[in-house]
Protein backbone atom coordinates (compact mmCIF):
# COMPACT_ATOMS: atom_id res chain seq x y z
CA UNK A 1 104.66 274.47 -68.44
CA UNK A 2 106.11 274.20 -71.64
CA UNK A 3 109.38 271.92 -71.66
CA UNK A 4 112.50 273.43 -71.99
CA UNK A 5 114.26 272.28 -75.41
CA UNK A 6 117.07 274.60 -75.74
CA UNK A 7 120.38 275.18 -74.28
CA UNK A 8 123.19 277.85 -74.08
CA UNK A 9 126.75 276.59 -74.93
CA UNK A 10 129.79 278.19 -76.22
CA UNK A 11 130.68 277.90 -79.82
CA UNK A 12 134.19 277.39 -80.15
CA UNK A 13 137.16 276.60 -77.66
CA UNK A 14 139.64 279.60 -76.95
CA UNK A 15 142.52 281.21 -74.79
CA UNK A 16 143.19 284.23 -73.49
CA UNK A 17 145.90 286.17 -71.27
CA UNK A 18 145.67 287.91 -68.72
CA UNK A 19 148.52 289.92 -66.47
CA UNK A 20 147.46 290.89 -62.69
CA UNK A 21 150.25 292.68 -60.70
CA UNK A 22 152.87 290.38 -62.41
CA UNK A 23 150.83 287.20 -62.36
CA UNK A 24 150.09 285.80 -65.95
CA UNK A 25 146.78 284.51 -65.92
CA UNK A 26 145.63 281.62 -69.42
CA UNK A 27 142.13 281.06 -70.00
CA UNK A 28 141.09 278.31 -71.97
CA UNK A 29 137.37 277.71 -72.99
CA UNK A 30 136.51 274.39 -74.28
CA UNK A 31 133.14 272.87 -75.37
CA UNK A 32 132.87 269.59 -74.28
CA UNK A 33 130.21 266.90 -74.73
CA UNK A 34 130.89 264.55 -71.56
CA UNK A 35 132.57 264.09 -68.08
CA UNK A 36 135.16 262.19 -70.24
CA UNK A 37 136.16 264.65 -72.55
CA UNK A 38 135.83 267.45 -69.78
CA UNK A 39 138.68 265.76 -67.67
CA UNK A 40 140.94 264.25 -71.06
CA UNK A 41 140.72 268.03 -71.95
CA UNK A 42 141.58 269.17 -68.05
CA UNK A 43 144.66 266.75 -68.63
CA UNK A 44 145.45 267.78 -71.82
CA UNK A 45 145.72 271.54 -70.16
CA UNK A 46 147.61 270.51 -67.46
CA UNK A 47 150.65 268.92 -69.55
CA UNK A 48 150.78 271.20 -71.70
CA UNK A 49 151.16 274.28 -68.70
CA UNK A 50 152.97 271.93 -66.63
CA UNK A 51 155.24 274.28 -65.16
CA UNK A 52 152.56 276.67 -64.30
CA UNK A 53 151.53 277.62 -59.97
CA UNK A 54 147.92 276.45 -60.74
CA UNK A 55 145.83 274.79 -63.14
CA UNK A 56 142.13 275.72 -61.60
CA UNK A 57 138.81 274.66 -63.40
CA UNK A 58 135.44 274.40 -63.55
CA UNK A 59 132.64 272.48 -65.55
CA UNK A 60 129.24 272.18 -66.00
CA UNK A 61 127.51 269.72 -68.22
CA UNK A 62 124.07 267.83 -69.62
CA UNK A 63 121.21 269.21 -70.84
CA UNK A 64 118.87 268.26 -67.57
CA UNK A 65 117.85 269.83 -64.30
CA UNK A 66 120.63 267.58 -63.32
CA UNK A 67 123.57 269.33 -64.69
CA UNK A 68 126.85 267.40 -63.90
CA UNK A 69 129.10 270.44 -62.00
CA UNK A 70 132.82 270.25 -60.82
CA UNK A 71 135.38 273.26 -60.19
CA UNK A 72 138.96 272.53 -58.28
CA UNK A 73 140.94 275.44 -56.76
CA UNK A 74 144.01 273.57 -57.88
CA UNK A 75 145.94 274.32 -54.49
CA UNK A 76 144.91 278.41 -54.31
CA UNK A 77 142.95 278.97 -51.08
CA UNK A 78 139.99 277.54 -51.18
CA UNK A 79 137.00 279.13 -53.10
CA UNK A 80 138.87 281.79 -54.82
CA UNK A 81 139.60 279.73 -58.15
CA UNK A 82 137.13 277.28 -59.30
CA UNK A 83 133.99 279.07 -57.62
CA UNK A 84 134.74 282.06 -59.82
CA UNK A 85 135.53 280.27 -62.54
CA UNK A 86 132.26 277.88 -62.40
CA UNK A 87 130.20 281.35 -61.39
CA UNK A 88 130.84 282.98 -64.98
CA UNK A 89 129.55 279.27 -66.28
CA UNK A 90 126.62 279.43 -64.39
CA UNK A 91 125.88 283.24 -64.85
CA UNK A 92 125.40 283.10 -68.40
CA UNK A 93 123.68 279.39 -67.88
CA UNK A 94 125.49 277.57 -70.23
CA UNK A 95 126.24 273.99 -70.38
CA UNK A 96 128.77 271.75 -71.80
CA UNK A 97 131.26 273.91 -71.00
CA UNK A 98 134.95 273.98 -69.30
CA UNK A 99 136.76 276.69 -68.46
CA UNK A 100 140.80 275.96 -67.32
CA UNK A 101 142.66 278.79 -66.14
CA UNK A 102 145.91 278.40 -65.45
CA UNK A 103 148.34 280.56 -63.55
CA UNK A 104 152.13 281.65 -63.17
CA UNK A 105 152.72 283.44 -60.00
CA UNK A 106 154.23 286.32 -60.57
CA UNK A 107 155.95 287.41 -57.41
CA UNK A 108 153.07 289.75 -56.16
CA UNK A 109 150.37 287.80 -53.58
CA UNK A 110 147.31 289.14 -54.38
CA UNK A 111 145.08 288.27 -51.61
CA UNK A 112 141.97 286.31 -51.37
CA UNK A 113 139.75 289.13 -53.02
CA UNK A 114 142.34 289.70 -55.61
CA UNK A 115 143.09 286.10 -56.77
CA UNK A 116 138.86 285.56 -57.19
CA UNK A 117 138.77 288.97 -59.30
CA UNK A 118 141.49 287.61 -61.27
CA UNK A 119 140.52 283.91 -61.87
CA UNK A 120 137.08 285.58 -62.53
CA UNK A 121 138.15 287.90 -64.92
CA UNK A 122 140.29 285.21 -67.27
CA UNK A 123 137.08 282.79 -67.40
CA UNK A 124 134.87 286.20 -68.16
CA UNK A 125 137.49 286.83 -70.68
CA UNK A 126 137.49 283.44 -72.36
CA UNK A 127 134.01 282.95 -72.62
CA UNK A 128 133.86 286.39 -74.42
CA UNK A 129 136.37 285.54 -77.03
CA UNK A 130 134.52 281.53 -76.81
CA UNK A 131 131.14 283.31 -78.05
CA UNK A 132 127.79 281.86 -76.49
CA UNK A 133 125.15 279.98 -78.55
CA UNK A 134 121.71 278.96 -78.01
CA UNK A 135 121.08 275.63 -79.42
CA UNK A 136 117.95 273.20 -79.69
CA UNK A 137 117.31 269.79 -78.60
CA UNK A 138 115.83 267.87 -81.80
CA UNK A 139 113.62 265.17 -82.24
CA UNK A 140 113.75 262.53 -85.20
CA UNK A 141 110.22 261.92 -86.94
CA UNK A 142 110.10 259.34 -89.55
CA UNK A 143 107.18 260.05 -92.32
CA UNK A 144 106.62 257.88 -95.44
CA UNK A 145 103.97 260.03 -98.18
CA UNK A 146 103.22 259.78 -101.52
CA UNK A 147 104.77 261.19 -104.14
CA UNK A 148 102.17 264.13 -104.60
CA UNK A 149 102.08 264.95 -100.67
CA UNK A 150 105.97 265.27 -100.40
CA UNK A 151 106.07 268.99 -101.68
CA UNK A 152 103.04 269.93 -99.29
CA UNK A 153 104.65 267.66 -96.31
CA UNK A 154 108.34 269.72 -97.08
CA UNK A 155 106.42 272.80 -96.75
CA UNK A 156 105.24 272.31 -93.42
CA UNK A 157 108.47 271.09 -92.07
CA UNK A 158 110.07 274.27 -93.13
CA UNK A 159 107.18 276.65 -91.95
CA UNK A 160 107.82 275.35 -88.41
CA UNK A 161 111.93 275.36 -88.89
CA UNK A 162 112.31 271.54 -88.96
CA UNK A 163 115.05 270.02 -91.54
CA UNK A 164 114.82 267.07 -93.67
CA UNK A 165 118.07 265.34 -93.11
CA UNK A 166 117.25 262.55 -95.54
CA UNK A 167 114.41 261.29 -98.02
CA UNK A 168 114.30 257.72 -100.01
CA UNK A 169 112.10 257.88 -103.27
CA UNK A 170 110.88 254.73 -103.84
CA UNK A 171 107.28 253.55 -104.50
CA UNK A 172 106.39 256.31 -102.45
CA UNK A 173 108.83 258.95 -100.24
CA UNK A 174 109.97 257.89 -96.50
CA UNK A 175 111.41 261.03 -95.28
CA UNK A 176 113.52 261.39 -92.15
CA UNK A 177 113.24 264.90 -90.39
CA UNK A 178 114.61 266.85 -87.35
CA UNK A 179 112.52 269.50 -85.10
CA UNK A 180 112.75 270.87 -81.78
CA UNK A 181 110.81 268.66 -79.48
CA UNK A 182 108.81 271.00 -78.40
CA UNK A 183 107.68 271.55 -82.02
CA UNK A 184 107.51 267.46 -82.52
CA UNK A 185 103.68 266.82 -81.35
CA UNK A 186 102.64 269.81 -83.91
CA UNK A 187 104.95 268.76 -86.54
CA UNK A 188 102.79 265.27 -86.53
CA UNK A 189 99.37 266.74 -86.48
CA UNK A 190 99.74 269.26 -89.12
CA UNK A 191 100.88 266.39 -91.45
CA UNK A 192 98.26 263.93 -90.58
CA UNK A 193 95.67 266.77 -91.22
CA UNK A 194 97.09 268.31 -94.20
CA UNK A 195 97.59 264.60 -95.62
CA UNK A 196 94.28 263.96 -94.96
CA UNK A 197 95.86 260.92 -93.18
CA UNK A 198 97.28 259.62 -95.79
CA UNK A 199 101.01 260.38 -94.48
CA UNK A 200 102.76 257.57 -92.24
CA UNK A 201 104.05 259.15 -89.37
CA UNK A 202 106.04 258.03 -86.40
């Protein structure tokens, strides 16, 4: 089985408003790199809508089998925030991702059924306007050539959508490029064989 090197994530934060029989319901989408960030950024939320019924959330984050996952119903009855919330996370499988909506109660009770629909909706709603991405895990391969096998070496990179994020021309060329790691072992055997050898690679 081929190993997995790519993940979904959402591409930008955002916030959107919803109203529900009175109720005003904010979603905010944020990208987030780390449990650290997830819960400053949970904070951050949560002073700035301080006056709000409920600040519910969910997360989800790493690039493993063992994704990091937490969701709070913020005082609503329990399961019908951050389950619905963390659902639309995990229904689209994305990763590095938090989702915050918060609430103002709006005189109306809505009932289990309705508050789920509702906290649902605002983290379908802020993912939409987030936008989703698919984006690669990279490896770093180091390859020193000489001058005449750089051009043929750069040509193979590209052909198999690696990126040469830095090159040093010196008595001969020590390049530094990025590929998906899936793409790394193939990378290194097309340049070995096309170098005749010749090429450095590690």
């Amino acid at each position: 089985m081929e190993e997995k090197d790519s993940y979904k994530t959402i591409t930008a934060k955002s916030d959107i408003e919803l109203k529900v029989k009175g109720s005003i319901f904010i979603g905010h989408a944020r990208p987030c790199l780390g449990e650290q960030e997830a819960e400053d950024r949970i904070t951050t939320i949560k002073k700035k809508y301080h006056d709000a019924t409920h600040n519910c959330f969910a997360y989800r984050l790493g690039l493993t089998e063992t994704k990091k996952v937490r969701f709070s119903d913020d005082g609503e009855p329990s399961g019908t925030a951050g389950k619905p919330i963390l659902d639309n996370i995990e229904g689209h499988d994305l990763t590095n991702t938090l989702i915050v909506v918060t609430r103002y109660f709006g005189g109306t009770k809505l009932g289990t059924g309705g508050l789920s629909r509702a906290y649902s909706e605002a983290a379908a709603e802020a993912l939409k306007a987030a936008g989703i991405v698919e984006k690669y895990i990279t490896a770093t391969i180091f390859i020193t050539v000489e001058f005449h096998d750089y051009n043929l070496v750069e040509r193979i990179i590209r052909a198999l959508e690696g990126n040469i994020v830095g090159a040093e021309f010196t008595e001969k060329v020590s390049i530094k490029a990025e590929i998906r790691t899936s793409m790394a072992k193939r990378l290194k055997d097309d340049i070995i064989e096309a170098t005749s050898g010749r090429a450095l690679v590690a």
